[in-house]
C-alpha atoms as a PDB file:
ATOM      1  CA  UNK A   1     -13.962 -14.057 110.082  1.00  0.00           C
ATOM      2  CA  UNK A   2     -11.228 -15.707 111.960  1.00  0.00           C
ATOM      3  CA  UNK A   3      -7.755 -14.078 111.409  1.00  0.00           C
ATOM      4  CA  UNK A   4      -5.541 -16.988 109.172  1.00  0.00           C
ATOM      5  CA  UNK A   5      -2.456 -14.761 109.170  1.00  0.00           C
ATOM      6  CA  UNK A   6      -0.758 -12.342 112.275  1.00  0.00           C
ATOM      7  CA  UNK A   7       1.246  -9.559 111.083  1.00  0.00           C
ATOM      8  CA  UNK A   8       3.208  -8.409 113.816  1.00  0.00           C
ATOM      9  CA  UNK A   9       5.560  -5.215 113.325  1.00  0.00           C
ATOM     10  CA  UNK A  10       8.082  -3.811 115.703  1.00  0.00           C
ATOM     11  CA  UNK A  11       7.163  -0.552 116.212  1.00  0.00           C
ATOM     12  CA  UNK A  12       4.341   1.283 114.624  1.00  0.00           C
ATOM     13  CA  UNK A  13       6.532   3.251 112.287  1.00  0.00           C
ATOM     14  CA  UNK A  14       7.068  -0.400 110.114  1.00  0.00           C
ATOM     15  CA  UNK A  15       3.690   0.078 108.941  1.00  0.00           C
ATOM     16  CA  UNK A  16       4.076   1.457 105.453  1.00  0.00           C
ATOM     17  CA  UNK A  17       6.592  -1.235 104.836  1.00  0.00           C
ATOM     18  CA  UNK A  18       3.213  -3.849 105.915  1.00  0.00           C
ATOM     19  CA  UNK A  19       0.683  -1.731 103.598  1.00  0.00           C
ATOM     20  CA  UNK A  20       1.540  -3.736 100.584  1.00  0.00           C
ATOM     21  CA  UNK A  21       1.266  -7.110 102.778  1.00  0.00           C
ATOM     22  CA  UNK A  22      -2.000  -6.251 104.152  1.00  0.00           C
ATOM     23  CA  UNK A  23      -3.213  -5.205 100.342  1.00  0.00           C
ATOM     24  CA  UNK A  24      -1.682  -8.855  99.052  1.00  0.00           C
ATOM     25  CA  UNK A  25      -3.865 -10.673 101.848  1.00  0.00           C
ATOM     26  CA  UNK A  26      -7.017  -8.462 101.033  1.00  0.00           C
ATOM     27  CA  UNK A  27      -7.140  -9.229  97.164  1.00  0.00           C
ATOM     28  CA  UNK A  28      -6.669 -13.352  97.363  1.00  0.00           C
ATOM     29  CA  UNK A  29      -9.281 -12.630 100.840  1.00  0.00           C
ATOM     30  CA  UNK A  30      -6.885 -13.467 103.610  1.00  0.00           C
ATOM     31  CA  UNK A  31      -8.240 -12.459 106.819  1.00  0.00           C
ATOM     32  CA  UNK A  32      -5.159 -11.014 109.249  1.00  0.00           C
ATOM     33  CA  UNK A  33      -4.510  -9.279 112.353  1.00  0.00           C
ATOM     34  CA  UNK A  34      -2.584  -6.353 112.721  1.00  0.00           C
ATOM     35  CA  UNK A  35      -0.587  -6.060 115.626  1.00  0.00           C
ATOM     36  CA  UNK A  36       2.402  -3.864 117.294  1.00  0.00           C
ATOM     37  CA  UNK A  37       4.979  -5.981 119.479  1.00  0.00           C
ATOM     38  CA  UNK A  38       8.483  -6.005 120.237  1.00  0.00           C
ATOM     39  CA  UNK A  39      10.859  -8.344 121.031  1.00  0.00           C
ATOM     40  CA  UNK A  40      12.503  -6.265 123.783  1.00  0.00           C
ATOM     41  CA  UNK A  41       9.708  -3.636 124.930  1.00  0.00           C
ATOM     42  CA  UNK A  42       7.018  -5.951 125.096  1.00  0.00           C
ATOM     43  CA  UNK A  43       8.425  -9.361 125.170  1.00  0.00           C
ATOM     44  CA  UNK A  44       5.622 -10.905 127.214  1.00  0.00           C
ATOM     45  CA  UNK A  45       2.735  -9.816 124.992  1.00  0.00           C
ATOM     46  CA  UNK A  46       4.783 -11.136 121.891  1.00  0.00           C
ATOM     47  CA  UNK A  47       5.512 -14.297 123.736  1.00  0.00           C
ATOM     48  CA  UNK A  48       1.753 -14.729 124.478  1.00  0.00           C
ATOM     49  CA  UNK A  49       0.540 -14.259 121.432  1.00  0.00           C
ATOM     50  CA  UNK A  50       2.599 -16.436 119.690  1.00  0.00           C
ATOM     51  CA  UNK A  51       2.084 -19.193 122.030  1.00  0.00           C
ATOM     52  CA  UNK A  52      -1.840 -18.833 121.735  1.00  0.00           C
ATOM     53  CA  UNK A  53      -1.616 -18.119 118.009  1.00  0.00           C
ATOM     54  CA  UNK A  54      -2.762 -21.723 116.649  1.00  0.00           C
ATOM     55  CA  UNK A  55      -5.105 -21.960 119.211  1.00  0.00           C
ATOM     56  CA  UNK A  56      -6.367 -18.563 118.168  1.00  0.00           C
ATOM     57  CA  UNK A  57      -6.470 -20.085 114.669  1.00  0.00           C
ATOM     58  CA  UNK A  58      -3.442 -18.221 113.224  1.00  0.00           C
ATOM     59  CA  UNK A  59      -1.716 -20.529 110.044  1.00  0.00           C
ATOM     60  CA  UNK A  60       0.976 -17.974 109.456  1.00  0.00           C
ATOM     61  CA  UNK A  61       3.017 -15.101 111.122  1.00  0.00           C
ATOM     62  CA  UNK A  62       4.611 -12.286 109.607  1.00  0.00           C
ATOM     63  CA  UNK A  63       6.952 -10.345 111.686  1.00  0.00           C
ATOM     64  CA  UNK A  64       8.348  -7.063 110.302  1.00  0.00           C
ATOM     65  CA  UNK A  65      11.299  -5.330 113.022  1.00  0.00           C
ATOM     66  CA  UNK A  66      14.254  -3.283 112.474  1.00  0.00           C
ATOM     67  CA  UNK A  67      17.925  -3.049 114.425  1.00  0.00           C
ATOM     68  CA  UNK A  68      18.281  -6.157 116.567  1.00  0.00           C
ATOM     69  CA  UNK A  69      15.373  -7.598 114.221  1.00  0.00           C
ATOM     70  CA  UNK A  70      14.879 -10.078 116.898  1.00  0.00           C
ATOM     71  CA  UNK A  71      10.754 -10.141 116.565  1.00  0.00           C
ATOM     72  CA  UNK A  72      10.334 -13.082 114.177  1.00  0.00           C
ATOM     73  CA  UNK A  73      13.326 -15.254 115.875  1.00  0.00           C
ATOM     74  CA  UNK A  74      11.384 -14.983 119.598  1.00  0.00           C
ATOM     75  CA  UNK A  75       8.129 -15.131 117.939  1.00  0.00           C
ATOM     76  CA  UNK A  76       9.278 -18.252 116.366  1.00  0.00           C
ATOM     77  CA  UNK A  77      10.742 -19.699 118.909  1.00  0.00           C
ATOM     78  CA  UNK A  78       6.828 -20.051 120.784  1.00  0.00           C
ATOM     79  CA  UNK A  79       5.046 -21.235 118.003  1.00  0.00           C
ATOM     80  CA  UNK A  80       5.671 -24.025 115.896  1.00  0.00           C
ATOM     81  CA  UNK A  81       3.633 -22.453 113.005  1.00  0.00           C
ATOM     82  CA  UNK A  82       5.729 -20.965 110.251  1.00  0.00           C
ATOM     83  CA  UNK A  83       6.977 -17.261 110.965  1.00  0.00           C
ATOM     84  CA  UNK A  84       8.559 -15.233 108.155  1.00  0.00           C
ATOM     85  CA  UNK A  85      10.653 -12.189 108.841  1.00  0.00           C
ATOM     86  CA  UNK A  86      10.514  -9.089 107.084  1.00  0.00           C
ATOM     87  CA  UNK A  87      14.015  -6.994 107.674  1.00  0.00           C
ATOM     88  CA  UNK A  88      13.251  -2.794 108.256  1.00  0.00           C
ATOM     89  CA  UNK A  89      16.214  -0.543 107.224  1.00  0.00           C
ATOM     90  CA  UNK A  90      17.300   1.215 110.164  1.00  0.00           C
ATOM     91  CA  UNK A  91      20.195   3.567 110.475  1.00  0.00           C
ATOM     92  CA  UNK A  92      23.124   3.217 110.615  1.00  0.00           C
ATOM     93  CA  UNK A  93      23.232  -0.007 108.586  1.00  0.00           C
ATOM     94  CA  UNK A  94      20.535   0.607 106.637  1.00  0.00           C
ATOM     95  CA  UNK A  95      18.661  -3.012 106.826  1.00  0.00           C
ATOM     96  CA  UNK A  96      21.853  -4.963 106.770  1.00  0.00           C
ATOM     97  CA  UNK A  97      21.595  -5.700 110.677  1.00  0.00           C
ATOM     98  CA  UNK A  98      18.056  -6.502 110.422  1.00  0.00           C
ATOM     99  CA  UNK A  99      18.635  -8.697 107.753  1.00  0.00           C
ATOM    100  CA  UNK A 100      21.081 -10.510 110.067  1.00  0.00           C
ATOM    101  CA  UNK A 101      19.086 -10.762 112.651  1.00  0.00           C
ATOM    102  CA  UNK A 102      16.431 -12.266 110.781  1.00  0.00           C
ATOM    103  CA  UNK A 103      18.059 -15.141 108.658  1.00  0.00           C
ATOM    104  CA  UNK A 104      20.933 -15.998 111.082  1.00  0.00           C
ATOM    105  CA  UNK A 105      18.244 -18.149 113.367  1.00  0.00           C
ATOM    106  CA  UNK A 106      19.524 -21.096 114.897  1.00  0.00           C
ATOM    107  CA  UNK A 107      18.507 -25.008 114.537  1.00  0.00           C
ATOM    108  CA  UNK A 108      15.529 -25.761 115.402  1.00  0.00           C
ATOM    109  CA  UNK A 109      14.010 -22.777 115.177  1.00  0.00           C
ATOM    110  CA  UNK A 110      13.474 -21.640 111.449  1.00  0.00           C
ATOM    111  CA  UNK A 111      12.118 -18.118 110.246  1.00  0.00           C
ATOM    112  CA  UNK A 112      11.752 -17.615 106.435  1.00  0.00           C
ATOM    113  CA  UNK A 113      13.250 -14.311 105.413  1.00  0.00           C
ATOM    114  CA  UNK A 114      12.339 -12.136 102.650  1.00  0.00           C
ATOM    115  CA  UNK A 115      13.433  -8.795 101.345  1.00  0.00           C
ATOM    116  CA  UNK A 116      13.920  -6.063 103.235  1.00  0.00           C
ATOM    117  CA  UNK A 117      11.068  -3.051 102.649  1.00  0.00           C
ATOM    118  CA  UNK A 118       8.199  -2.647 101.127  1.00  0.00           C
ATOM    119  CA  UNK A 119       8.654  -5.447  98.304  1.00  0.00           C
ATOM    120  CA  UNK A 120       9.482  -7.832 101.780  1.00  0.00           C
ATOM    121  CA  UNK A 121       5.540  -6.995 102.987  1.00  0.00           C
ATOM    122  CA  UNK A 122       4.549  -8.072  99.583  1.00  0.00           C
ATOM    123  CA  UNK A 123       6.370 -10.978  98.963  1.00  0.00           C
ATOM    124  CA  UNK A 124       5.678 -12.069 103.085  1.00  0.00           C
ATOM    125  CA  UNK A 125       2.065 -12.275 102.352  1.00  0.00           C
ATOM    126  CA  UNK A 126       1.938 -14.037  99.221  1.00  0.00           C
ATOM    127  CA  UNK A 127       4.229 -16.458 100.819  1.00  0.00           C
ATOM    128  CA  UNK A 128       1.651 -16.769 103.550  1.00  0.00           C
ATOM    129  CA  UNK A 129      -0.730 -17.175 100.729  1.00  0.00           C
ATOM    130  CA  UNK A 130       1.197 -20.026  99.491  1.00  0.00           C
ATOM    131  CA  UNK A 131       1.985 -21.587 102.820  1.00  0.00           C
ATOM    132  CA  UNK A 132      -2.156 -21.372 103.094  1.00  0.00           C
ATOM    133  CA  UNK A 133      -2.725 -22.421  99.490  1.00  0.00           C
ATOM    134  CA  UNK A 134      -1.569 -26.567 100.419  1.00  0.00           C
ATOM    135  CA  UNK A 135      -4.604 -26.831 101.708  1.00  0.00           C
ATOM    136  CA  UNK A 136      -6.872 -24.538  99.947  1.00  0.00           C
ATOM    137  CA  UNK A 137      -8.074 -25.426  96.329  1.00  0.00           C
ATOM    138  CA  UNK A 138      -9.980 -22.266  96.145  1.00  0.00           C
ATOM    139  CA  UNK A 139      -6.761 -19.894  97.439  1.00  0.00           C
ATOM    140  CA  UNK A 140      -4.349 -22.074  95.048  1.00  0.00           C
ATOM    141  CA  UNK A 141      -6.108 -21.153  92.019  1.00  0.00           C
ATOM    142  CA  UNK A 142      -5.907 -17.708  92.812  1.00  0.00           C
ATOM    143  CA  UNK A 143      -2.244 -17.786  93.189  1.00  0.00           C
ATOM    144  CA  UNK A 144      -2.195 -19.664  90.018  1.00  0.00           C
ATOM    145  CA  UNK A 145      -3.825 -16.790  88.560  1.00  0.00           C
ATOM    146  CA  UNK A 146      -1.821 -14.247  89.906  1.00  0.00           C
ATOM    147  CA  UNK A 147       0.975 -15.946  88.817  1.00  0.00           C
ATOM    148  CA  UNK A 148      -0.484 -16.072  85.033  1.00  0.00           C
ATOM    149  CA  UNK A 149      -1.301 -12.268  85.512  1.00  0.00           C
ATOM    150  CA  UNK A 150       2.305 -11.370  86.228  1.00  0.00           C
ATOM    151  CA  UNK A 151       3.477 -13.778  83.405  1.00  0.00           C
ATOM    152  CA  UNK A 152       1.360 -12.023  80.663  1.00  0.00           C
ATOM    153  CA  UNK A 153       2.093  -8.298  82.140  1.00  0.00           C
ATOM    154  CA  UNK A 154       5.843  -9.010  81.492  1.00  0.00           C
ATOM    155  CA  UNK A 155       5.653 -10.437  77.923  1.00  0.00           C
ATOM    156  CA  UNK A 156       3.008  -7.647  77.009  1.00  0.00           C
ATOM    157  CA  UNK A 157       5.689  -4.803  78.322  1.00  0.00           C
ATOM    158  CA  UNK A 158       8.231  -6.774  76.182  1.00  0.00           C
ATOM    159  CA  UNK A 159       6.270  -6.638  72.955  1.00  0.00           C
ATOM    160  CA  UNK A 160       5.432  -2.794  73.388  1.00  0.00           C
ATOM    161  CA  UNK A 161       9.420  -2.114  73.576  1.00  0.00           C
ATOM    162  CA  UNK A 162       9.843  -4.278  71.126  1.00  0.00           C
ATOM    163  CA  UNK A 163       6.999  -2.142  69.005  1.00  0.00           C
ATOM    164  CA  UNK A 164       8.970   1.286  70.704  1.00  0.00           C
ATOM    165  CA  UNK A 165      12.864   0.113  69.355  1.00  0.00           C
ATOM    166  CA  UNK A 166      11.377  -0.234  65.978  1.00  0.00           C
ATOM    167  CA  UNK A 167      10.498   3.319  65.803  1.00  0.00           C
END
């Protein structure tokens, strides 16, 4: 099956933060590609694979880097498909450059940012899910149901406290 989503990290060492992403795009049946690029190592590579990306038929890019963060920006800035950023702590600013990096991109050339970690490798892929989801009936109910899942896990953890404070 034909990758729909890239998920491109930094160095190899951003993987456990991309676990969680890659498990997300498994369970609503996502295909992806896994790769490791860098902004400022590799920049060629990255630049050729973003611009081939929709011809490769990639829908969505996830870029995971840390320190200059500058992966999803030049990624972004050879593709016109929608990129979102996931921001790796790093010392000595633990995640606060990377988050900079990400979200300060300039006009014209937009990259969606989520949280930094390994909530951020979640949350990136069921964004990509969504972004996919517009034009997928089939992927749009599962979200729906996720949603619903989440929904009734939270109200059921409610009542049980509820049920625990009356003891």
């Amino acid at each position: 099956m034909q990758p729909q989503v890239a998920v491109i990290m930094g160095s190899k060492s951003d993987l456990p933060i991309l676990k969680g992403a890659f498990q997300v795009l498994e369970d609503f049946g996502v295909s992806y590609t896994a790769r490791v690029m860098s902004a400022h190592r590799t920049p060629a590579a990255a630049t050729e694979f973003a611009s081939n990306a929709a011809a490769n038929g990639i829908k969505v890019m996830i870029c995971a880097a840390g320190m200059a963060a500058h992966l999803a920006g030049v990624i972004a800035a050879h593709t016109t498909l929608p990129v979102i950023g996931i921001p790796v702590a790093s010392e000595p600013f633990n995640g606060l450059d990377s988050l900079l990096s990400t979200v300060q991109m300039p006009p014209g050339i937009p990259v969606a940012t989520v949280t930094a970690g390994k909530a951020g490798g979640k949350n990136a892929a069921l964004y990509a899910v969504s972004i996919l989801a517009l034009s997928n009936s089939e992927l749009a109910a599962k979200l729906q149901d996720f949603r619903a899942e989440q929904t009734r896990q939270v109200i059921e953890a409610d009542a049980e406290l509820q049920e625990e404070l009356k003891k």
